[in-house]
Protein backbone atom coordinates (compact mmCIF):
# COMPACT_ATOMS: atom_id res chain seq x y z
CA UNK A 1 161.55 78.54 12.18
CA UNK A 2 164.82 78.54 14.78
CA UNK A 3 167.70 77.66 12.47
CA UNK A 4 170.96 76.25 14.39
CA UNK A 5 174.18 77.49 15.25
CA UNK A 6 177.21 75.08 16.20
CA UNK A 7 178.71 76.73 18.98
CA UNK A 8 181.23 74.48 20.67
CA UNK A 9 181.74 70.99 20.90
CA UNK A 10 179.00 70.07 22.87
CA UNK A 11 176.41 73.07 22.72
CA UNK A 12 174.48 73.64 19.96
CA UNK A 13 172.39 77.06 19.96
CA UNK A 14 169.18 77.32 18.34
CA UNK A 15 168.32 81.35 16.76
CA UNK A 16 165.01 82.31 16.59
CA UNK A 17 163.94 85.44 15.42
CA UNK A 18 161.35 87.84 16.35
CA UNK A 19 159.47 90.44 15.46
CA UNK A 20 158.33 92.08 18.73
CA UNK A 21 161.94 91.00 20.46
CA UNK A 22 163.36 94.22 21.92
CA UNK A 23 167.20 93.12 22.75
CA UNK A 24 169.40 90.08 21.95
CA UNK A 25 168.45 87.18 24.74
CA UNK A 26 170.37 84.11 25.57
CA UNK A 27 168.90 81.57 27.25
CA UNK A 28 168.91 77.55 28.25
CA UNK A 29 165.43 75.47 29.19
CA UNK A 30 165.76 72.66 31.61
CA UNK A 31 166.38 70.35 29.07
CA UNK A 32 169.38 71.92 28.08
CA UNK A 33 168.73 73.35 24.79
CA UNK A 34 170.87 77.18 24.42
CA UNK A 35 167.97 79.45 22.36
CA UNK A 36 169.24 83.16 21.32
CA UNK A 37 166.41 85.43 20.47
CA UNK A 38 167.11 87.71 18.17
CA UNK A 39 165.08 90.95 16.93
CA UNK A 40 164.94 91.47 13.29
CA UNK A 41 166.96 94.51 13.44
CA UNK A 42 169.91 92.94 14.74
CA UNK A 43 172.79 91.76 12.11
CA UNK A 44 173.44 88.01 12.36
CA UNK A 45 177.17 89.53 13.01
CA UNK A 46 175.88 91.48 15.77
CA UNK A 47 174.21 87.92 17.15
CA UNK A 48 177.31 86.30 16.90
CA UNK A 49 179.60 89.05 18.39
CA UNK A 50 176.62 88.60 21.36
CA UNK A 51 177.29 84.92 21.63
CA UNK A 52 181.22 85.46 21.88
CA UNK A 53 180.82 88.06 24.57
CA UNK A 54 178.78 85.83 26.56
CA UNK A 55 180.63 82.76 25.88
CA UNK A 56 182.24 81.81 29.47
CA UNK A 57 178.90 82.87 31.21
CA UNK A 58 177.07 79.22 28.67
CA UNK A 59 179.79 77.67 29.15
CA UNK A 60 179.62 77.84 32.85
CA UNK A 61 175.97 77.51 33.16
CA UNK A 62 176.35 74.64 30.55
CA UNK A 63 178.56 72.87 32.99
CA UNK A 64 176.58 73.54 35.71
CA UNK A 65 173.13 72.08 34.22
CA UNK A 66 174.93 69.05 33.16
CA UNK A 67 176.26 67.98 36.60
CA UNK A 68 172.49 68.37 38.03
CA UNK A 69 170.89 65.01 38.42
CA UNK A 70 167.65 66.74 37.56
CA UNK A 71 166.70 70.05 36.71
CA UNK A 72 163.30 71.81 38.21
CA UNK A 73 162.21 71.88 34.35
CA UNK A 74 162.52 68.09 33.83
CA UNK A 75 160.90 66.81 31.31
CA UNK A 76 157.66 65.69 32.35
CA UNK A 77 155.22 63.57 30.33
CA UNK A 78 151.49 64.20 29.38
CA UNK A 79 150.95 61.66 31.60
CA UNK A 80 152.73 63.40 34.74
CA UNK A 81 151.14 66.67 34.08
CA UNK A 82 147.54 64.89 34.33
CA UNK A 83 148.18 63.03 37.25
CA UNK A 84 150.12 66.30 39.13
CA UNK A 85 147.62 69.34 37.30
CA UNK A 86 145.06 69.05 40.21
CA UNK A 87 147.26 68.52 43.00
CA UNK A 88 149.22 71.43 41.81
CA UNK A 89 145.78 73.70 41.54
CA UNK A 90 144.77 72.54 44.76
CA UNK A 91 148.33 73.87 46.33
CA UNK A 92 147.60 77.15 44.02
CA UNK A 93 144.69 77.84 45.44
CA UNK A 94 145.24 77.24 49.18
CA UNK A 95 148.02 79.60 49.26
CA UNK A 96 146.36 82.02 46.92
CA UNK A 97 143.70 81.96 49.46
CA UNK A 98 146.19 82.47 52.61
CA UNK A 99 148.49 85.66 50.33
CA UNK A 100 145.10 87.43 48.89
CA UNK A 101 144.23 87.95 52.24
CA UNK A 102 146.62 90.71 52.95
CA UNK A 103 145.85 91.97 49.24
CA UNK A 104 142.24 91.41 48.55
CA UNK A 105 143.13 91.48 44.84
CA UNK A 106 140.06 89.98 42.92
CA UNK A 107 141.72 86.71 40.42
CA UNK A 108 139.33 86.53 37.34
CA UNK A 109 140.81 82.24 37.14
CA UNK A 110 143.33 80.00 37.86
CA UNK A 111 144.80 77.62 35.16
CA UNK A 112 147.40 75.06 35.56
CA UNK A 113 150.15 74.56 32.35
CA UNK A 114 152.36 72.36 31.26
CA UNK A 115 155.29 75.10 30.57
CA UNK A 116 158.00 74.99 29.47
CA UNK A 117 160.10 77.71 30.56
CA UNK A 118 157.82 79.94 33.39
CA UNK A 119 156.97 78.93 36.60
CA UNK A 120 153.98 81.63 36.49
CA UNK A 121 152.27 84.24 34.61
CA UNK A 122 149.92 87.03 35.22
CA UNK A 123 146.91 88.28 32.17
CA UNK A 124 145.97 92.25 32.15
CA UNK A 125 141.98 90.56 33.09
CA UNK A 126 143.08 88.80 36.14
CA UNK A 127 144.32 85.90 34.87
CA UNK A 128 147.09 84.01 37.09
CA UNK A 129 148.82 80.69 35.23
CA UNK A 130 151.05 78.37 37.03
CA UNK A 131 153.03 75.97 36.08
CA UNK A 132 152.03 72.23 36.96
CA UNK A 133 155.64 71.43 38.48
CA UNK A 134 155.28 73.92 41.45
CA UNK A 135 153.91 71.20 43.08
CA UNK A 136 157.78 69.67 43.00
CA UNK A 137 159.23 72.71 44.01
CA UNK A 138 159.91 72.77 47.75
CA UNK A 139 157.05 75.24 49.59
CA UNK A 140 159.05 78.34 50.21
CA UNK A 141 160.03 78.31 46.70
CA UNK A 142 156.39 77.48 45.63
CA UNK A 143 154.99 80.41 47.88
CA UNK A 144 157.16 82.52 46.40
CA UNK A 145 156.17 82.30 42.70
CA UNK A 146 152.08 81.83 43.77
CA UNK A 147 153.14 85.17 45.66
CA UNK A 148 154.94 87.19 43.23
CA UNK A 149 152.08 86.48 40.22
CA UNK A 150 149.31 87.10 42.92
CA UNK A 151 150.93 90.66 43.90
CA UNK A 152 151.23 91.32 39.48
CA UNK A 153 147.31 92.14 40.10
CA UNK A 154 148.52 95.10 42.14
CA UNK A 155 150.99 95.50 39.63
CA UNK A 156 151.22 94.53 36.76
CA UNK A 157 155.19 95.11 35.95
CA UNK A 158 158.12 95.08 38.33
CA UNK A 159 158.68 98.31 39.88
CA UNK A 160 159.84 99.39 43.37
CA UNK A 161 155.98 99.27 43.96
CA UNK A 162 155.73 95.87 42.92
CA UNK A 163 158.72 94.59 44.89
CA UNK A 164 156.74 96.42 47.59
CA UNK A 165 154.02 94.27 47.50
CA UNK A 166 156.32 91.31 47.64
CA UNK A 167 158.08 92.48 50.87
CA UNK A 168 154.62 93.39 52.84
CA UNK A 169 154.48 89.42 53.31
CA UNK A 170 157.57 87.86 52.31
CA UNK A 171 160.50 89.71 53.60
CA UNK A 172 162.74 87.40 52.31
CA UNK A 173 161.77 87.46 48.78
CA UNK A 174 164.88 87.95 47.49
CA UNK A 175 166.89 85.15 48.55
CA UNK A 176 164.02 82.95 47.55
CA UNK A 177 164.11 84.44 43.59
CA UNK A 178 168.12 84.11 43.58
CA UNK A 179 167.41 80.07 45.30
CA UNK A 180 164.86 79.66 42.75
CA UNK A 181 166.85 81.01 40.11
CA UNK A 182 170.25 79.56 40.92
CA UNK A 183 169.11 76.48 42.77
């Protein structure tokens, strides 16, 4: 259960802590909510002292989300996600179609997700998830995440090999994951 932390004024962070959680993480969904996960080995003092050191880096990202009119994670209804989940798989699949043929990788399935915080996942079996709002993203942003969880069959972690893969069709993946993480 997160428990709260009163940070400034205006942010509140929520701590959740977890048991498989390697390192202190800081982080803010679309929505604007500030969630530090911390491992059970860290000291809520060391938490804290993490929060302090990072304080101008929320702060600036705080301001940031706030002057967006809309953030790519917007909060989307049930209702949205069932009108847009099919559209979205049939984008997913026509560019899965167009990438896999320079890979050949074999994709066990294909689901469509309301998520919260990825745009796309990859499962050891073959298993590619995408998030339903892709299909709001604009295309070379879209390619780029169908791309990058198509080329996590290959491999299936983020290595020079698997930046490798990315290249061999996208040469310009890199200014599409800093547009798509920056906006």
């Amino acid at each position: 259960m997160p428990s709260s932390i009163q940070f400034t004024e205006d942010i509140e962070v929520r701590e959740r802590r977890v048991r498989r959680a390697r390192h202190l993480r800081l982080s803010i969904d679309g929505s604007g909510r500030v969630l530090l996960t911390r491992p059970f080995w860290v000291s809520k003092k060391a938490a804290l002292s993490f929060l302090e050191e990072k304080r101008t880096w929320l702060e600036d990202r705080w301001r940031e989300l706030s002057t967006r009119p809309e953030s790519n994670f917007r909060r989307g209804g049930r209702a949205e996600y069932l009108r847009d989940k099919e559209a979205t798989r049939a984008l997913v699949v026509d560019r899965l179609k167009y990438f896999n043929q320079f890979y050949n990788y074999k994709i066990s399935r294909i689901a469509i997700r309301d998520q919260r915080t990825r745009w796309g996942s990859c499962s050891k079996s073959g298993g590619l998830n995408f998030n339903y709002r892709l299909l709001h993203l604009p295309p070379e942003l879209a390619d780029y995440v169908i791309l990058h969880e198509l080329c996590h069959l290959g491999e299936l972690n983020h290595s020079y090999a698997f930046w490798a893969l990315m290249q061999k069709v996208m040469p310009d993946y890199l200014q599409r994951r800093r547009t798509l993480r920056h906006g």
